[in-house]
PDB file of N, CA and C in Angstrom:
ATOM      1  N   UNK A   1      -5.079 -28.352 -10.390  1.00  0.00           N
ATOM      2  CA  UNK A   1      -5.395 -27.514 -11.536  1.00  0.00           C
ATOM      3  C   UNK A   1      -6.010 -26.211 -11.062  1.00  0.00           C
ATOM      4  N   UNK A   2      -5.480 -25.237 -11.579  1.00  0.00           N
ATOM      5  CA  UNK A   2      -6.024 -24.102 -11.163  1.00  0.00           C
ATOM      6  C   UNK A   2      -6.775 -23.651 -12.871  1.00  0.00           C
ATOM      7  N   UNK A   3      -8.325 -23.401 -12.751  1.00  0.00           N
ATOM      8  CA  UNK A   3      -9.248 -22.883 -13.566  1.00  0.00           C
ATOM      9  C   UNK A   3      -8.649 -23.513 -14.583  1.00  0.00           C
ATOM     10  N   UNK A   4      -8.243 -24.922 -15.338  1.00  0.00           N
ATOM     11  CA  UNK A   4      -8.001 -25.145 -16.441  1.00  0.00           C
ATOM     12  C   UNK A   4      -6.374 -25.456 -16.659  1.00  0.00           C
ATOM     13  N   UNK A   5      -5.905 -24.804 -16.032  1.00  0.00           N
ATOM     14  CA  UNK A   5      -4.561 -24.699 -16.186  1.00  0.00           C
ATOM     15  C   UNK A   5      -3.304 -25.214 -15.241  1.00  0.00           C
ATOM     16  N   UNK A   6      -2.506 -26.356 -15.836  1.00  0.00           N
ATOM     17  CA  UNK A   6      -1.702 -26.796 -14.955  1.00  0.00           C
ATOM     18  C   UNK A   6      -0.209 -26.215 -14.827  1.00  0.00           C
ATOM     19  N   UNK A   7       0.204 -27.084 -13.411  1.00  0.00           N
ATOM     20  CA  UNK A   7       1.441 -26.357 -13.149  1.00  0.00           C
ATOM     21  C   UNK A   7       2.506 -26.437 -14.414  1.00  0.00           C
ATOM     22  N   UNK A   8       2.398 -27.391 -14.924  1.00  0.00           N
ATOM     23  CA  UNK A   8       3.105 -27.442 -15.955  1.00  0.00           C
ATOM     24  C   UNK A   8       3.342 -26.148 -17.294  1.00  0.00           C
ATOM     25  N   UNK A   9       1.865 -26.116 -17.391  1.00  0.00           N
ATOM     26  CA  UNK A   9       1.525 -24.986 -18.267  1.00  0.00           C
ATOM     27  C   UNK A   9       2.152 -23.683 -17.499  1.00  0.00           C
ATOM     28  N   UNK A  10       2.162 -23.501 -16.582  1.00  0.00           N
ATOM     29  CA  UNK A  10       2.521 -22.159 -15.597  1.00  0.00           C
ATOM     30  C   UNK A  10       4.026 -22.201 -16.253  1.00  0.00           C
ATOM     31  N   UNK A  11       4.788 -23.268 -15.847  1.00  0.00           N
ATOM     32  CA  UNK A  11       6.181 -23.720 -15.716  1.00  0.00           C
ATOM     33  C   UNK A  11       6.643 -22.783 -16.669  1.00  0.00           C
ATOM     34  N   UNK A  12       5.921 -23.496 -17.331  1.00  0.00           N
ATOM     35  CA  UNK A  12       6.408 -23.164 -19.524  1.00  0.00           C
ATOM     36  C   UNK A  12       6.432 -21.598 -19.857  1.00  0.00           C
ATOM     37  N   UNK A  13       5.208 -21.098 -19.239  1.00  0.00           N
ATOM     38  CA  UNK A  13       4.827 -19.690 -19.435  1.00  0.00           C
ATOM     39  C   UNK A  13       6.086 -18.320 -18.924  1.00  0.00           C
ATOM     40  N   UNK A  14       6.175 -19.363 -17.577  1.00  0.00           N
ATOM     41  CA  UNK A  14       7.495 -18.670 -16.505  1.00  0.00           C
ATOM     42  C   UNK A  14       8.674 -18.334 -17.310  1.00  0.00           C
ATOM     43  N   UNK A  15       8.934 -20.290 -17.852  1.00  0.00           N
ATOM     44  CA  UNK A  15      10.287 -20.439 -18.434  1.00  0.00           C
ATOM     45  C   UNK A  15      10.648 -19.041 -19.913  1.00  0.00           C
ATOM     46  N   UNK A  16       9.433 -19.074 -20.894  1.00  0.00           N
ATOM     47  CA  UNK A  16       9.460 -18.473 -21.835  1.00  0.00           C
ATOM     48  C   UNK A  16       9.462 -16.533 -21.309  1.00  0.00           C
ATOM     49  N   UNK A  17       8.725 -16.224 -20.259  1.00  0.00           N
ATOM     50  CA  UNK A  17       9.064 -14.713 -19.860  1.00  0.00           C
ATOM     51  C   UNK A  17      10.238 -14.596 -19.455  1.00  0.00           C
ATOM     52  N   UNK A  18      10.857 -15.689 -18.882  1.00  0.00           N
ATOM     53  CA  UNK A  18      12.444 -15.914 -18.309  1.00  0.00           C
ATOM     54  C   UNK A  18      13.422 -15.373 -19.505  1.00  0.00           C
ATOM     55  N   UNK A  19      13.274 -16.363 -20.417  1.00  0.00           N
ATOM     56  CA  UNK A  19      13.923 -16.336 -21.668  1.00  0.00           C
ATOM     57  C   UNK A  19      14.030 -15.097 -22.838  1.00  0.00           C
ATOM     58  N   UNK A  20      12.857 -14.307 -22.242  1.00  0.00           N
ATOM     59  CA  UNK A  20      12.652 -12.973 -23.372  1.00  0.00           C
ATOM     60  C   UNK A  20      12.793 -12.273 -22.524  1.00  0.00           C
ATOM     61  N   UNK A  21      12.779 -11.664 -20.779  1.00  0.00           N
ATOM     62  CA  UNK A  21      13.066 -10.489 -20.493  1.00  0.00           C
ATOM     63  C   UNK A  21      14.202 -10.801 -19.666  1.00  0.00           C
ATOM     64  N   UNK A  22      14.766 -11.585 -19.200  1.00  0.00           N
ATOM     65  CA  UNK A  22      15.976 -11.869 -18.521  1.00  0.00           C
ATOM     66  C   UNK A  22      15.509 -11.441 -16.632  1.00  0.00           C
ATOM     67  N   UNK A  23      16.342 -12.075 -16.265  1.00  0.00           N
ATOM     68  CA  UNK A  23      16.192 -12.843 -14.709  1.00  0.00           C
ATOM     69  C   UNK A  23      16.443 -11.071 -13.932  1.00  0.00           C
ATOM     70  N   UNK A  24      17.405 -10.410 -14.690  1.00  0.00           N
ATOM     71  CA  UNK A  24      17.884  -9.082 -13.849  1.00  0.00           C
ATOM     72  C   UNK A  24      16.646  -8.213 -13.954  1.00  0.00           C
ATOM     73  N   UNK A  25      16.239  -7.876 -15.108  1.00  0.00           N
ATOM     74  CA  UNK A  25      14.938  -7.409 -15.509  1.00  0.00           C
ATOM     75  C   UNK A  25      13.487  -7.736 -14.696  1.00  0.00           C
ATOM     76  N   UNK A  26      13.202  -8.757 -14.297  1.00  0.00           N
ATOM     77  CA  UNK A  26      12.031  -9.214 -13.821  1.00  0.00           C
ATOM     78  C   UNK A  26      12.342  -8.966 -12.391  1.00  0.00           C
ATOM     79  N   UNK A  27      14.057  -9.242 -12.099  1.00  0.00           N
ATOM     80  CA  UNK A  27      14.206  -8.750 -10.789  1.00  0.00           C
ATOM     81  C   UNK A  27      13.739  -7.132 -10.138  1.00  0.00           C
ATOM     82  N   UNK A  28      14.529  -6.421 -11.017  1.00  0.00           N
ATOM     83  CA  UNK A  28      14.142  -5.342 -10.930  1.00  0.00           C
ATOM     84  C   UNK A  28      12.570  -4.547 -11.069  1.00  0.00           C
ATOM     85  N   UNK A  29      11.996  -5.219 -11.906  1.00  0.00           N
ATOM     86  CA  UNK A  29      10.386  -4.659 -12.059  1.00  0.00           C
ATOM     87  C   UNK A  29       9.901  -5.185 -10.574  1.00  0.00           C
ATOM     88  N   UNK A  30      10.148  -6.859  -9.852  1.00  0.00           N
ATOM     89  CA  UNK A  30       9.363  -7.398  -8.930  1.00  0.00           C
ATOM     90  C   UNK A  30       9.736  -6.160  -7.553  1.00  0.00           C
ATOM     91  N   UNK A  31      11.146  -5.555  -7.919  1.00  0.00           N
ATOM     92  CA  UNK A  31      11.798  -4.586  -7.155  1.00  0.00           C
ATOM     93  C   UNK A  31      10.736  -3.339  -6.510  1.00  0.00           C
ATOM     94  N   UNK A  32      10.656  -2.955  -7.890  1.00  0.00           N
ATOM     95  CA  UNK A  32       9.656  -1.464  -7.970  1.00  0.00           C
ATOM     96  C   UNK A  32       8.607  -1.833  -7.633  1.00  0.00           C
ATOM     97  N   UNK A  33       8.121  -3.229  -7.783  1.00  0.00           N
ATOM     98  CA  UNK A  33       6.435  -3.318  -7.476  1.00  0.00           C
ATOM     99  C   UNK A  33       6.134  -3.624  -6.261  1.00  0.00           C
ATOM    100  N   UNK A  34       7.495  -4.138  -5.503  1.00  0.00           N
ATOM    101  CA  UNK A  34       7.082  -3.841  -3.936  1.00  0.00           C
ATOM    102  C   UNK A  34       7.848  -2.567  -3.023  1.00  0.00           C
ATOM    103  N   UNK A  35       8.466  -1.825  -3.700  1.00  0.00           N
ATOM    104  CA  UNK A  35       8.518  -0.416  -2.985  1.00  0.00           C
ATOM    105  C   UNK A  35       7.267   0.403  -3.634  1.00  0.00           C
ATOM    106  N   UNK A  36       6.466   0.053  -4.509  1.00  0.00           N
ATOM    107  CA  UNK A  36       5.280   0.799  -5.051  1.00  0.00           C
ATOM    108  C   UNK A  36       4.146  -0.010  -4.065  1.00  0.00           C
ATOM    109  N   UNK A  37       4.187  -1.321  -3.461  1.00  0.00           N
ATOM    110  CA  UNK A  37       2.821  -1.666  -2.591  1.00  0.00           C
ATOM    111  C   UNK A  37       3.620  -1.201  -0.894  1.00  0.00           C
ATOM    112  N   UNK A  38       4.569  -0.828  -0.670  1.00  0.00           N
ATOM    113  CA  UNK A  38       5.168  -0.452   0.488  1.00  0.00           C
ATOM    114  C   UNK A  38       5.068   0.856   0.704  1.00  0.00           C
ATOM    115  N   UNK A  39       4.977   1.455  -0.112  1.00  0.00           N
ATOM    116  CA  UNK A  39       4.600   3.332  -0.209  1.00  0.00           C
ATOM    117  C   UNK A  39       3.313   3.321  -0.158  1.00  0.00           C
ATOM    118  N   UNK A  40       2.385   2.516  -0.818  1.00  0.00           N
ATOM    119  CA  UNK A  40       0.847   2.501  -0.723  1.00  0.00           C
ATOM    120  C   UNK A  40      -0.198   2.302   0.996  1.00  0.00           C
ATOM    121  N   UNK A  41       0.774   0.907   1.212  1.00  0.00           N
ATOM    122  CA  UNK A  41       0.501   0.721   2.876  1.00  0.00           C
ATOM    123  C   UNK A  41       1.255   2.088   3.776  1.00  0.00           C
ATOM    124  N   UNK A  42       2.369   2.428   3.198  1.00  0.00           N
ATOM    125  CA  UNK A  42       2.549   3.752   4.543  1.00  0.00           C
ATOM    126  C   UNK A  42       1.405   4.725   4.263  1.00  0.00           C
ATOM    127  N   UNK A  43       1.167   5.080   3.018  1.00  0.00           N
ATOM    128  CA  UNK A  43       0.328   6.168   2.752  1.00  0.00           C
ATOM    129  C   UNK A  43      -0.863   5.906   3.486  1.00  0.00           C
ATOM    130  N   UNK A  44      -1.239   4.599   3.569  1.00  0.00           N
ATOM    131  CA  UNK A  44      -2.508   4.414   3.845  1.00  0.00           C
ATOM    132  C   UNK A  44      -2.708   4.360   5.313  1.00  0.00           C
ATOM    133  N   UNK A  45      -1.492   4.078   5.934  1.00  0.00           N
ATOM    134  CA  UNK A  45      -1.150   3.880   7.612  1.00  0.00           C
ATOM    135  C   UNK A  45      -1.287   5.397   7.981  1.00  0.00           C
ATOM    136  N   UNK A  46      -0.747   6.365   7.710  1.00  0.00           N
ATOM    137  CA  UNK A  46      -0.411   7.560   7.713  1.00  0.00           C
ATOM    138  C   UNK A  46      -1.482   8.320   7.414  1.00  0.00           C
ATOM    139  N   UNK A  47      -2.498   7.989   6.698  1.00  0.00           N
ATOM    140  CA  UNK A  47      -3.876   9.163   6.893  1.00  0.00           C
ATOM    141  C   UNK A  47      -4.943   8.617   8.039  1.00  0.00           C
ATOM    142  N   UNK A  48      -4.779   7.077   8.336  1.00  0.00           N
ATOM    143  CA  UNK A  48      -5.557   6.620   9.510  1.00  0.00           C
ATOM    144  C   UNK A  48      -4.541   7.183  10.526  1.00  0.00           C
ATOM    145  N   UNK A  49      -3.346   7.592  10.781  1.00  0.00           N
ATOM    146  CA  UNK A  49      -3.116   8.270  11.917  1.00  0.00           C
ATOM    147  C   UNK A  49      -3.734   9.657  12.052  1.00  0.00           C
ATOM    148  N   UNK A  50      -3.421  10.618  10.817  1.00  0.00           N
ATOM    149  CA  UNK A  50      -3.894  11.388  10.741  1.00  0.00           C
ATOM    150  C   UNK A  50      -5.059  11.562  11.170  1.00  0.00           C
ATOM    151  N   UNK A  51      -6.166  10.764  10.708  1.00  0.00           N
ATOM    152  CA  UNK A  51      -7.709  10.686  11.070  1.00  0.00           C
ATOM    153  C   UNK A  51      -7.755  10.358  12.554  1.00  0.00           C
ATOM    154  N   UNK A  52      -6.939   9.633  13.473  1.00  0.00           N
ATOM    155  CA  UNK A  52      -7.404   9.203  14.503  1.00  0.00           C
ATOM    156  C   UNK A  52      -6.903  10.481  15.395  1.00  0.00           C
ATOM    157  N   UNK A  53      -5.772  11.404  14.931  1.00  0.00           N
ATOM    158  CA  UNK A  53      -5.504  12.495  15.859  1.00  0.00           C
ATOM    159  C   UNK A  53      -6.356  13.917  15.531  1.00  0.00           C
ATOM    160  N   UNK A  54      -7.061  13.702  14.294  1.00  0.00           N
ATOM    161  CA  UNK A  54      -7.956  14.832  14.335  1.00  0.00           C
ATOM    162  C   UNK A  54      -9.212  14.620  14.948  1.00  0.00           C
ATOM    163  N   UNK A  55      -9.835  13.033  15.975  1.00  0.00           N
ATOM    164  CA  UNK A  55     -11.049  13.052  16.539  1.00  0.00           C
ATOM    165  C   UNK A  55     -10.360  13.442  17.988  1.00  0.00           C
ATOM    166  N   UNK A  56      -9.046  13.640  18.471  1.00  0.00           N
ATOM    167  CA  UNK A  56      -8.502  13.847  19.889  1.00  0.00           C
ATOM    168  C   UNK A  56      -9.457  15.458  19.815  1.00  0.00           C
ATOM    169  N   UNK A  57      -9.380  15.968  21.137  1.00  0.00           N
ATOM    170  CA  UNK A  57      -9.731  17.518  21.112  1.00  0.00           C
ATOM    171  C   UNK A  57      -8.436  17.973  21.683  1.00  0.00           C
ATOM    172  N   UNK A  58      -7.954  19.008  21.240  1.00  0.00           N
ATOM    173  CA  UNK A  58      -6.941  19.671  21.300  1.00  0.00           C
ATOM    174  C   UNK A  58      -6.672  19.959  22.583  1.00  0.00           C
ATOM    175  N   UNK A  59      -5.666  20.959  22.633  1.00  0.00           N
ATOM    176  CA  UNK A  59      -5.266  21.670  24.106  1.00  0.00           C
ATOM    177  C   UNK A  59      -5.622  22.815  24.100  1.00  0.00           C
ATOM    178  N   UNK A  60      -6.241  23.266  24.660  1.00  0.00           N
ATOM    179  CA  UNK A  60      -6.855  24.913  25.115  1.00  0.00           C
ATOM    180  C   UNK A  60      -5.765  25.846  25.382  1.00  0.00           C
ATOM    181  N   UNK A  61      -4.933  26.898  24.283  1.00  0.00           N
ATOM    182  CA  UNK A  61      -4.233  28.273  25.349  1.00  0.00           C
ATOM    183  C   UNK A  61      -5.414  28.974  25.432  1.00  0.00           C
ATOM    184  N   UNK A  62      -4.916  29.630  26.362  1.00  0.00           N
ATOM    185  CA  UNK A  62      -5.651  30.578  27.387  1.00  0.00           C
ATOM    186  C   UNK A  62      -4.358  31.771  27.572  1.00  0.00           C
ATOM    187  N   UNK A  63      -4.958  32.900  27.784  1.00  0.00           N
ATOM    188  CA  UNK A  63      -4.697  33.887  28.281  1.00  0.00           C
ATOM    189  C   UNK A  63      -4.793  34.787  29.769  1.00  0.00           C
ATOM    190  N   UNK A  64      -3.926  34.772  30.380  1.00  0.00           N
ATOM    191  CA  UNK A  64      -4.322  36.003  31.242  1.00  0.00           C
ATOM    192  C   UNK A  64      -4.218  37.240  31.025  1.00  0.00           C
ATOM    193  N   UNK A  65      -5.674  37.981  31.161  1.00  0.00           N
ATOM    194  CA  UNK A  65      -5.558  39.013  31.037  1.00  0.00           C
ATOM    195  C   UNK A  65      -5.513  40.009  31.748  1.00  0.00           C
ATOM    196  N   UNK A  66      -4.272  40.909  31.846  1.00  0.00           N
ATOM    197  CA  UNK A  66      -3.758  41.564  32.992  1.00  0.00           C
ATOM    198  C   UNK A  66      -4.352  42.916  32.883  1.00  0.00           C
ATOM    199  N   UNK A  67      -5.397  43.668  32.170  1.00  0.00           N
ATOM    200  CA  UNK A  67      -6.010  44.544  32.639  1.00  0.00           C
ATOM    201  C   UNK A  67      -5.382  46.248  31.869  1.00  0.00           C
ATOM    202  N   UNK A  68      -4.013  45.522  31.438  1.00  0.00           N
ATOM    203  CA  UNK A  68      -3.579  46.444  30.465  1.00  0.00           C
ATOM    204  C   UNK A  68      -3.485  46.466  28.931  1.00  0.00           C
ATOM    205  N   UNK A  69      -3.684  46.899  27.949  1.00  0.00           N
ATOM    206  CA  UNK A  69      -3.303  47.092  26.587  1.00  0.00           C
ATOM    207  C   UNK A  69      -2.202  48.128  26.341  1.00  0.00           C
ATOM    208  N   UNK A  70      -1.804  47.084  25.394  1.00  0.00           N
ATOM    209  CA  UNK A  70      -0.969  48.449  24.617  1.00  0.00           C
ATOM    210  C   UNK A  70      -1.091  48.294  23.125  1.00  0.00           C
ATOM    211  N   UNK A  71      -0.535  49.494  22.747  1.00  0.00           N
ATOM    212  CA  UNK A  71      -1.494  49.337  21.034  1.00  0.00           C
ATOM    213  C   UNK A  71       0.724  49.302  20.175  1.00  0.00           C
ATOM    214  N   UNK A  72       0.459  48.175  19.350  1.00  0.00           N
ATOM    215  CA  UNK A  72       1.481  47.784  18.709  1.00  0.00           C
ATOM    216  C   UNK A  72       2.205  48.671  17.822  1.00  0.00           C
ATOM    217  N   UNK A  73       1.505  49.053  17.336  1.00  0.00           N
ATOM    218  CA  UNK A  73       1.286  49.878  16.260  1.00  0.00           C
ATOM    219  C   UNK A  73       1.419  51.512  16.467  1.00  0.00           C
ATOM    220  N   UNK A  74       1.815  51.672  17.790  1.00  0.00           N
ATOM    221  CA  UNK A  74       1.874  53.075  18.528  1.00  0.00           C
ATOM    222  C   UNK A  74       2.907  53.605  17.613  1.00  0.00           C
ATOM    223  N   UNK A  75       2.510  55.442  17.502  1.00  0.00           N
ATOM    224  CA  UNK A  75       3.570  56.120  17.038  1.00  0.00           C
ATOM    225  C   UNK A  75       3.995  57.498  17.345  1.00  0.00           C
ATOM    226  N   UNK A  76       5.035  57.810  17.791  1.00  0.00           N
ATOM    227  CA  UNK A  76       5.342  58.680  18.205  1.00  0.00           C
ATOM    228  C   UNK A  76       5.008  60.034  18.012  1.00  0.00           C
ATOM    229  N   UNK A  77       4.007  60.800  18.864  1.00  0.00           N
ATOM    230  CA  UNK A  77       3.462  61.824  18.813  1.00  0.00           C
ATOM    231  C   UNK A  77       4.536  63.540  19.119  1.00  0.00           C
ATOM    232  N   UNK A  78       4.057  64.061  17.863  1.00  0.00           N
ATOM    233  CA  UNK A  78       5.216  65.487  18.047  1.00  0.00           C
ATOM    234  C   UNK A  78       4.819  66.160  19.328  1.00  0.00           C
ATOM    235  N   UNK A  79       5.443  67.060  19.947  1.00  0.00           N
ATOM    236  CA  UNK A  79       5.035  68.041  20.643  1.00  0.00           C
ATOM    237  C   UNK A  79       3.813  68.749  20.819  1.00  0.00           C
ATOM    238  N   UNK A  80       3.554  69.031  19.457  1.00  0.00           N
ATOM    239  CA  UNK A  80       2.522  69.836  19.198  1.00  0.00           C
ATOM    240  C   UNK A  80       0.960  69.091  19.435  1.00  0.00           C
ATOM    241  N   UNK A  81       0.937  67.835  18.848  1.00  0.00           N
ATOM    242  CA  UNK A  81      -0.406  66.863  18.956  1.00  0.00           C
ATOM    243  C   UNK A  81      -0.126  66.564  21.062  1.00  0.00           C
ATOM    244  N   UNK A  82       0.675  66.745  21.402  1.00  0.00           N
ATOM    245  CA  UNK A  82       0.877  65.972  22.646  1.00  0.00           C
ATOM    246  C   UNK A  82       0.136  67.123  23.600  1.00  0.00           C
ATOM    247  N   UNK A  83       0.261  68.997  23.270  1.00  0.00           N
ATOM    248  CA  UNK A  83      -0.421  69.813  24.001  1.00  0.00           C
ATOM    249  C   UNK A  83      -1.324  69.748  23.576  1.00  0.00           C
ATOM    250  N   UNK A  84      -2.036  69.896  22.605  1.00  0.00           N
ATOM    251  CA  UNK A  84      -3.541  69.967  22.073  1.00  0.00           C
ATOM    252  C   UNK A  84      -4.083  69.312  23.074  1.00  0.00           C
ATOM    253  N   UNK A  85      -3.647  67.929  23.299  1.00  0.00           N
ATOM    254  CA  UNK A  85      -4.218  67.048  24.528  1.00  0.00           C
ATOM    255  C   UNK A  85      -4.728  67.347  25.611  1.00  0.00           C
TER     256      UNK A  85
END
């Protein structure tokens, strides 16, 4: 007996949801309700990865710096600004 209630009583309960929503129907809902707890466990797998690769410390770029600049944004100076110089 589970809390009061026997298998029998279960049986009956089964048989009668059987009988009012049909076997394809219950198939299909039991369908959705485990691609809805299968999306829940990836989701939940998938932010503990997340979390465990944001305590890694990254990779360092680095630069060498060769001692020259140049400006990107350079623009071609007339004649005239180039003697003033």
């Amino acid at each position: 007996m589970l809390g009061g209630i026997s298998i029998w009583q279960l049986l009956i309960v089964l048989g009668i949801i059987i009988l009012i929503f049909g076997t394809k129907k219950l198939r299909n809902v039991g369908g959705d309700l485990g691609d809805a707890v299968k999306g829940f466990k990836k989701a939940v797998n998938d932010e503990e990865k997340k979390d465990d690769t944001a305590d890694k410390p990254h990779a360092r770029v680095s630069q060498e710096e060769s001692g020259n600049t140049y400006d990107v944004n350079a623009e071609q100076q007339s004649e005239k600004q180039e003697e003033r110089k």
